[in-house]
C-alpha atoms as a PDB file:
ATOM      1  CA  UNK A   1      -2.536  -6.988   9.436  1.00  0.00           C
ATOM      2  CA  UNK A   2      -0.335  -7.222  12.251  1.00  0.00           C
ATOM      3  CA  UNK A   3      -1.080 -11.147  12.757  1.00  0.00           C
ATOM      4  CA  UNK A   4      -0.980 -11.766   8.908  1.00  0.00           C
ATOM      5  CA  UNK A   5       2.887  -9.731   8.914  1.00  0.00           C
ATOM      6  CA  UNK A   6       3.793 -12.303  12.141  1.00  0.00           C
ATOM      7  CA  UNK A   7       2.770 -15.559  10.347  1.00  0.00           C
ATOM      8  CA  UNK A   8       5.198 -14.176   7.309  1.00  0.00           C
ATOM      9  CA  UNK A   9       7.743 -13.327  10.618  1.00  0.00           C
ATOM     10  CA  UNK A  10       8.029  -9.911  10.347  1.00  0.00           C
ATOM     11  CA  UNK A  11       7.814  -7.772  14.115  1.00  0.00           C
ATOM     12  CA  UNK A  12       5.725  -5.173  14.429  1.00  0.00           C
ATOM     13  CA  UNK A  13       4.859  -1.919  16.316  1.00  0.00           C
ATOM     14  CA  UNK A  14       2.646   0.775  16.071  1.00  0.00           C
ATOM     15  CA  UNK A  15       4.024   4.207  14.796  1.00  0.00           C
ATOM     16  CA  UNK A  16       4.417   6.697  17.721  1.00  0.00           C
ATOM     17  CA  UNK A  17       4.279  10.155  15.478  1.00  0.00           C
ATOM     18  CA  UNK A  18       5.808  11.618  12.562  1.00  0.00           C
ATOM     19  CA  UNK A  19       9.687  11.246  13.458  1.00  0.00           C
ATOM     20  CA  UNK A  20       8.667   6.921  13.560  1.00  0.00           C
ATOM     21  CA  UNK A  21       6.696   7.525  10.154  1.00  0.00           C
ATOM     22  CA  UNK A  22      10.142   9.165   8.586  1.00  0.00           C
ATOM     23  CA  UNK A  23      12.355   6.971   9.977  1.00  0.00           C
ATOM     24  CA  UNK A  24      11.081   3.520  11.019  1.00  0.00           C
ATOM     25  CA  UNK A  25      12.801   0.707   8.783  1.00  0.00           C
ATOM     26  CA  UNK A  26       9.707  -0.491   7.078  1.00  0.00           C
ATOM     27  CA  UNK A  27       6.181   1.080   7.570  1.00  0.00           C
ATOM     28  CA  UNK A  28       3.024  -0.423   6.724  1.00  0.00           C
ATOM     29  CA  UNK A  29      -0.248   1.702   6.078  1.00  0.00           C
ATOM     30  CA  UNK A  30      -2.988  -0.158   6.658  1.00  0.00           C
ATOM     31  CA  UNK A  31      -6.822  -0.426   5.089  1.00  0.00           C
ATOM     32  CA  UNK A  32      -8.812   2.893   5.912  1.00  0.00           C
ATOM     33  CA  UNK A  33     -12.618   2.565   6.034  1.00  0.00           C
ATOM     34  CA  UNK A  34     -12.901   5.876   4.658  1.00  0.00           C
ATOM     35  CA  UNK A  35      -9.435   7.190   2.670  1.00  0.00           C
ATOM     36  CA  UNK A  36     -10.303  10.781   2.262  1.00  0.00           C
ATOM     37  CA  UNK A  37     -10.764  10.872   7.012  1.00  0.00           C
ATOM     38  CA  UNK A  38      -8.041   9.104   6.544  1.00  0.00           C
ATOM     39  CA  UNK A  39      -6.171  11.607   4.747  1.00  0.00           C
ATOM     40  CA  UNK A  40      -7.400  14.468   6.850  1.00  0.00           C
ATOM     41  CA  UNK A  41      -6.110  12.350  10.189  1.00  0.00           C
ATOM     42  CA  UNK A  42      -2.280  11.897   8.442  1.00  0.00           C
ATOM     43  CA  UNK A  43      -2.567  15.517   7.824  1.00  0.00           C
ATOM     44  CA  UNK A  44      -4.260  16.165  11.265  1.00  0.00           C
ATOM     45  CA  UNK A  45      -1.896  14.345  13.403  1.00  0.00           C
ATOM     46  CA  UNK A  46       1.512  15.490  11.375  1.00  0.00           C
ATOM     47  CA  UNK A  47       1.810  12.355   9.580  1.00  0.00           C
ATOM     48  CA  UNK A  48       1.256  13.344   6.010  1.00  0.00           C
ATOM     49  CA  UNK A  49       4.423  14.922   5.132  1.00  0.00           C
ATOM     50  CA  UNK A  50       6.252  12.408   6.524  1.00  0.00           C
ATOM     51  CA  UNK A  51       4.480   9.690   4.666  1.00  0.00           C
ATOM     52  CA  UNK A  52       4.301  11.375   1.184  1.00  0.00           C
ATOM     53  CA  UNK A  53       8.308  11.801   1.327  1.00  0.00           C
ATOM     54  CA  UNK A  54       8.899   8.195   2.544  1.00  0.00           C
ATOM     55  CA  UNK A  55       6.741   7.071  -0.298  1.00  0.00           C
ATOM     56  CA  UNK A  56       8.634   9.403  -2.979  1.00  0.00           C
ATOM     57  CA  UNK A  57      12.018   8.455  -1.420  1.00  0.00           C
ATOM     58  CA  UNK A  58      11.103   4.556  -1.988  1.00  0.00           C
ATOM     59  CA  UNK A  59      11.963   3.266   1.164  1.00  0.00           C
ATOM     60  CA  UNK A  60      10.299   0.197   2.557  1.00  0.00           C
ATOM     61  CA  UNK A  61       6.688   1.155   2.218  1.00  0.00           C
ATOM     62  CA  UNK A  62       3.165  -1.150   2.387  1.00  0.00           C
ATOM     63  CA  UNK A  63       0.199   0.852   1.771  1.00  0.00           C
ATOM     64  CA  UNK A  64      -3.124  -1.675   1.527  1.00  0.00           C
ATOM     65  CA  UNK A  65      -6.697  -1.170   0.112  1.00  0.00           C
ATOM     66  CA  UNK A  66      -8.861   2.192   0.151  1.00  0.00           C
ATOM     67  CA  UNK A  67      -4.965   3.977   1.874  1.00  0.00           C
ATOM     68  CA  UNK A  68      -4.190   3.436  -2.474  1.00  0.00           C
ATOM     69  CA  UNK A  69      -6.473   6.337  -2.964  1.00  0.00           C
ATOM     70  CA  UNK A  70      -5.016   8.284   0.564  1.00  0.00           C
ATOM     71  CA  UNK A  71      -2.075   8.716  -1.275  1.00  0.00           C
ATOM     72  CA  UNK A  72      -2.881   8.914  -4.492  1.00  0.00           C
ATOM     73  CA  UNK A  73      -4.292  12.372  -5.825  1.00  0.00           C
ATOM     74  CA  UNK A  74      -8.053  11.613  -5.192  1.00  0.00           C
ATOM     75  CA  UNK A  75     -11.526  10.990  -6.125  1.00  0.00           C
ATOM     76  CA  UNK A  76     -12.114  13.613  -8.615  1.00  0.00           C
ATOM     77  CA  UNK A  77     -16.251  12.643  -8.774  1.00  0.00           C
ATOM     78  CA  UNK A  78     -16.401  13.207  -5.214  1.00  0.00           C
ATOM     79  CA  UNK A  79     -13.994  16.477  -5.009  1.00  0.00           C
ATOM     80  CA  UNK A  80     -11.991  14.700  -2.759  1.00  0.00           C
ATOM     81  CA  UNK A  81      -8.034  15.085  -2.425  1.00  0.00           C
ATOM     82  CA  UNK A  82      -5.946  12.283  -1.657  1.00  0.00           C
ATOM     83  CA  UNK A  83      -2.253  13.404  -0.154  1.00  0.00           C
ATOM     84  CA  UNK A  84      -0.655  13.331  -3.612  1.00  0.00           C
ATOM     85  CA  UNK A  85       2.226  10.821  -2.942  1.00  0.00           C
ATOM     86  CA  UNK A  86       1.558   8.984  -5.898  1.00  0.00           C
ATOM     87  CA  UNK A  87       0.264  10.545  -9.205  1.00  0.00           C
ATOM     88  CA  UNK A  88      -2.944   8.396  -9.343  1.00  0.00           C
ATOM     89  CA  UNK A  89      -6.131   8.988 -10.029  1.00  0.00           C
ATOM     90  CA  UNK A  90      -9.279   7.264  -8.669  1.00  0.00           C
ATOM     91  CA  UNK A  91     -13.148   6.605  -9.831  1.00  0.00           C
ATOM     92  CA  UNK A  92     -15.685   5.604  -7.920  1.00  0.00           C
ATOM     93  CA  UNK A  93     -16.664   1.594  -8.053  1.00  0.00           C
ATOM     94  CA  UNK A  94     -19.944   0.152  -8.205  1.00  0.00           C
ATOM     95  CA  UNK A  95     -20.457  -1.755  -5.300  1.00  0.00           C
ATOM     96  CA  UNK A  96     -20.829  -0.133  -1.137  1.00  0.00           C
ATOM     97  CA  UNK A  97     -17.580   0.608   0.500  1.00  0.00           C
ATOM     98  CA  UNK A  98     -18.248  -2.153   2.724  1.00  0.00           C
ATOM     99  CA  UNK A  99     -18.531  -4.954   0.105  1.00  0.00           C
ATOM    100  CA  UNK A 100     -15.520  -7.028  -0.104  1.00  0.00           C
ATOM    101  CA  UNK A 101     -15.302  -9.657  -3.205  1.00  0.00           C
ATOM    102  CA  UNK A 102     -12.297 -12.119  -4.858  1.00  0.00           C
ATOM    103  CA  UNK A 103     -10.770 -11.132  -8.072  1.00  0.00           C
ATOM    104  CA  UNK A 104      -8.571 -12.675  -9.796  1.00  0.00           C
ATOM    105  CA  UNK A 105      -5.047 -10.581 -10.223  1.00  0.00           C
ATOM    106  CA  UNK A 106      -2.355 -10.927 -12.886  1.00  0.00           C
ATOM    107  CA  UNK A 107       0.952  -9.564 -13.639  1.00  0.00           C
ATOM    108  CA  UNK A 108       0.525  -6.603 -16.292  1.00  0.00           C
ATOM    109  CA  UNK A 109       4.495  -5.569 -16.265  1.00  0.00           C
ATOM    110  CA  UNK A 110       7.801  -7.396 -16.193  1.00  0.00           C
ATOM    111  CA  UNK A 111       8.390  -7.054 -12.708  1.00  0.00           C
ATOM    112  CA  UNK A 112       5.832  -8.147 -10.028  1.00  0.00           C
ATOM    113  CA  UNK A 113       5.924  -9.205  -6.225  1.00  0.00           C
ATOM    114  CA  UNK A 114       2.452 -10.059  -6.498  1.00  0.00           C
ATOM    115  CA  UNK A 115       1.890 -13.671  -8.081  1.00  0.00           C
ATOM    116  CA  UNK A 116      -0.905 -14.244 -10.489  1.00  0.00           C
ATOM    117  CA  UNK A 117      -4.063 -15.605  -8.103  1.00  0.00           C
ATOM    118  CA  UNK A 118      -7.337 -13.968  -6.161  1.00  0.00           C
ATOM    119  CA  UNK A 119      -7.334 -11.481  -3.723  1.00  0.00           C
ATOM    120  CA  UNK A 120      -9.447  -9.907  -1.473  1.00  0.00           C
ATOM    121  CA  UNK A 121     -10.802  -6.136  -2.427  1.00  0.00           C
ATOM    122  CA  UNK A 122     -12.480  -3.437  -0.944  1.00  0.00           C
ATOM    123  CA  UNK A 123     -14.203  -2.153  -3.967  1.00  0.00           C
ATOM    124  CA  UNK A 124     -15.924   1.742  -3.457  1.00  0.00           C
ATOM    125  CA  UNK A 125     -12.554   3.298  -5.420  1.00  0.00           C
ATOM    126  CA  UNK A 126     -10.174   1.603  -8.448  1.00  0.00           C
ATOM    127  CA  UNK A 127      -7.984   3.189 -10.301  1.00  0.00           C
ATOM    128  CA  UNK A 128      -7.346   2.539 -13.597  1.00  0.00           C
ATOM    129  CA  UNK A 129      -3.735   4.116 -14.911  1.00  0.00           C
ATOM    130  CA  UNK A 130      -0.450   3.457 -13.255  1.00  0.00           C
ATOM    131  CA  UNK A 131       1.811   6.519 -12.395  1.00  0.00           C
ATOM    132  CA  UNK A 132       4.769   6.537 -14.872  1.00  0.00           C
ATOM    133  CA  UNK A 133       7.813   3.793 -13.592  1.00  0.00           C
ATOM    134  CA  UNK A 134       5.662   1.672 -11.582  1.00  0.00           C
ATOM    135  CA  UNK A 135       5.082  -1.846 -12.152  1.00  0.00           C
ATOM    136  CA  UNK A 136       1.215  -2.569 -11.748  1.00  0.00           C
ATOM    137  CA  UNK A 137      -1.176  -5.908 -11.559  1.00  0.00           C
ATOM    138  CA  UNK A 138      -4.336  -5.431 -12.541  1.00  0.00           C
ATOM    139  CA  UNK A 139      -7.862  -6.964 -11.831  1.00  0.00           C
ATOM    140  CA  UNK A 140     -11.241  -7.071 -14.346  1.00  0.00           C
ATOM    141  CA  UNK A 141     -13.832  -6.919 -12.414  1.00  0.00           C
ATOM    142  CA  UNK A 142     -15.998  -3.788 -13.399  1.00  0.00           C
ATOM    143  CA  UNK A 143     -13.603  -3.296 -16.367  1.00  0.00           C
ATOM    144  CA  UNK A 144      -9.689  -3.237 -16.288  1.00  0.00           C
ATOM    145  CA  UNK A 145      -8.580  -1.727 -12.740  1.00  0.00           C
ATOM    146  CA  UNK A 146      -5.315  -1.727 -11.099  1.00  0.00           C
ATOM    147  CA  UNK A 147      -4.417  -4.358  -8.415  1.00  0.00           C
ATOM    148  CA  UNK A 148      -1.178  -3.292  -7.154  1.00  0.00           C
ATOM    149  CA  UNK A 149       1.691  -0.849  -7.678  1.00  0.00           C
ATOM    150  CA  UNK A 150       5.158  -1.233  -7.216  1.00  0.00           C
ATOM    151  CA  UNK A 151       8.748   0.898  -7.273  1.00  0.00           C
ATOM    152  CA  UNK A 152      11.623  -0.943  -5.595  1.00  0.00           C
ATOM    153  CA  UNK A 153      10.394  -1.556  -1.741  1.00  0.00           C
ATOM    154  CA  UNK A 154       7.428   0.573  -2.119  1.00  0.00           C
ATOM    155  CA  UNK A 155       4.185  -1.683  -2.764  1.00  0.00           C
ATOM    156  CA  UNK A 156       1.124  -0.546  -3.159  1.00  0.00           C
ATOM    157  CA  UNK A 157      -2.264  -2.767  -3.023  1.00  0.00           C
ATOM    158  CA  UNK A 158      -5.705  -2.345  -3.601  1.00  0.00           C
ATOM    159  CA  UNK A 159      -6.700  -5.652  -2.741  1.00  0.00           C
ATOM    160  CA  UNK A 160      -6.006  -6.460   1.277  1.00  0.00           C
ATOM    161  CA  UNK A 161      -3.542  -9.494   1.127  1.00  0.00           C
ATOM    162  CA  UNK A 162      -4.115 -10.185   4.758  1.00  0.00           C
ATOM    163  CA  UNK A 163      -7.439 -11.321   3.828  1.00  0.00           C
ATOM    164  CA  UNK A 164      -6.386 -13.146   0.608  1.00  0.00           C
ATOM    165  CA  UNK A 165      -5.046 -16.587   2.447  1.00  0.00           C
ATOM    166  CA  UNK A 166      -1.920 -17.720   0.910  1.00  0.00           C
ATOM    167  CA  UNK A 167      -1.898 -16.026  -1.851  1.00  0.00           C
ATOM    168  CA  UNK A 168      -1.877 -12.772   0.273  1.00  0.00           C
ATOM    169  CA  UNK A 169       0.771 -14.163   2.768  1.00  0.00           C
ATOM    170  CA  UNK A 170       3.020 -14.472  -0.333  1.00  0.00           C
ATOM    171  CA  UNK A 171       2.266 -11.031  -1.542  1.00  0.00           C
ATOM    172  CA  UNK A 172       3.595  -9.960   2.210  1.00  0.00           C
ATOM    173  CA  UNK A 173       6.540 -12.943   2.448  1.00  0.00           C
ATOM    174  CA  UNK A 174       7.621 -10.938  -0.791  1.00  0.00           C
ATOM    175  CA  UNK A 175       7.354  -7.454   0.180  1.00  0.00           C
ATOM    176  CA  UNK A 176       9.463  -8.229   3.799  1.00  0.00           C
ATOM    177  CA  UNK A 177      11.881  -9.915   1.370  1.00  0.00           C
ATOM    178  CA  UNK A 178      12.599  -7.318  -1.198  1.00  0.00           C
ATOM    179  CA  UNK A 179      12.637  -4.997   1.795  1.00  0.00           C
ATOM    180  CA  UNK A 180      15.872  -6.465   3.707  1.00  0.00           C
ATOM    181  CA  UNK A 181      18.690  -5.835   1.449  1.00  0.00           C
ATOM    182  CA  UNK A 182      16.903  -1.916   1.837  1.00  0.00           C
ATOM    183  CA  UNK A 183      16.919  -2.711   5.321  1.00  0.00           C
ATOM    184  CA  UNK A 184      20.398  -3.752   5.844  1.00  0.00           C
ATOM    185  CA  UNK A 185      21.891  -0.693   4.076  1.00  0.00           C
ATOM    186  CA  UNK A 186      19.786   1.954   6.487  1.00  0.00           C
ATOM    187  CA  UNK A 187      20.836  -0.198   9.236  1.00  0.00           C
ATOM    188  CA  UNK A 188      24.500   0.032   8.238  1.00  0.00           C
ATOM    189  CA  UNK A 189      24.124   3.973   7.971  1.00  0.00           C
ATOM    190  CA  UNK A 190      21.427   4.407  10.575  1.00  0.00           C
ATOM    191  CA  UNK A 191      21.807   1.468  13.258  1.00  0.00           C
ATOM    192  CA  UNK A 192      19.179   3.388  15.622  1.00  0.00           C
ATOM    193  CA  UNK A 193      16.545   3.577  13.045  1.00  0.00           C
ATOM    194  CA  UNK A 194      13.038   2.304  14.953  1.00  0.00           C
ATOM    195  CA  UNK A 195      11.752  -0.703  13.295  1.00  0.00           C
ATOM    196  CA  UNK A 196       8.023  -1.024  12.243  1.00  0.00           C
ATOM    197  CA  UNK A 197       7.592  -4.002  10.016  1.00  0.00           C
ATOM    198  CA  UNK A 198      10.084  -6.692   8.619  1.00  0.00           C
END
């Protein structure tokens, strides 16, 4: 993620704790093998909080692949709880969580940072209804599933768009974009604030 985010030119650094979680700029969550460990380690390490009231504040937020259902409600056919952040629930897929496959994405609101095109997905979760006010893409591949959600500078994907080639690149080039005039403002009231990613 971090090479796909410098090819778009956004710096990066890794998060430090909880304060850099609350207060960096822009944060980016990346892909989790496993979202429910991942969960438990955000909650583990003091991260959780900080993340679910970043996420509900709106500020400049990337969360990418399987970390949709870490902060979404959870897996209800698995009795697993995702940090609630979002209110989204989650089903299991048909295919391993390893396999990875193209599908194509479209636009199923007004507003979109993610252009109509095939991405890259991790495919043991999908969820299928948007939480009420976000903007959503959506895929078909084992029936209608959501792509992406998005509030403001908030984005969340299912797909990983640093393994979607230009297409993903865009999705990012977008994100960093719609993220600066956030950007500017917190720097204007916060000129200290750490910066993450943009």
């Amino acid at each position: 993620m971090q090479h796909a985010l410098a090819r778009v030119g956004a710096r990066t650094r890794s998060c430090a704790g909880a304060q850099d979680v609350r207060h960096a700029a822009a944060l980016v969550v990346p892909w989790s093998a496993c979202s429910w460990r991942g969960a438990q380690r955000y909650a583990e390490l003091g991260l959780a909080e900080a993340l679910v009231e970043r996420i509900k504040a709106g500020r400049p937020t990337l969360v990418v692949g399987t970390a949709m259902q870490m902060v979404g409600l959870g897996c209800a056919e698995e009795g697993r709880r995702g940090l609630a952040a979002l209110d989204l629930h989650s089903e299991l897929g048909d295919r391993a969580p390893e396999a990875c496959a193209w599908q194509y994405v479209w636009s199923a609101t007004e507003s979109s940072q993610v252009p109509n095109g095939r991405y890259a997905f991790q495919r043991r979760y999908r969820a299928t209804r948007p939480p009420p006010g976000w903007a959503c893409t959506v895929s078909d591949a084992e029936g209608l599933q959501l792509a992406s959600l998005e509030r403001g500078a908030v984005l969340v994907t299912q797909f990983r768009p640093e393994l979607s080639g230009a297409a993903g690149l865009e999705v990012l080039l977008r994100w960093c974009n719609r993220s600066r005039p956030v950007l500017r403002l917190q720097e204007e009231l916060a000129p200290a604030s750490p910066l993450n990613a943009a």
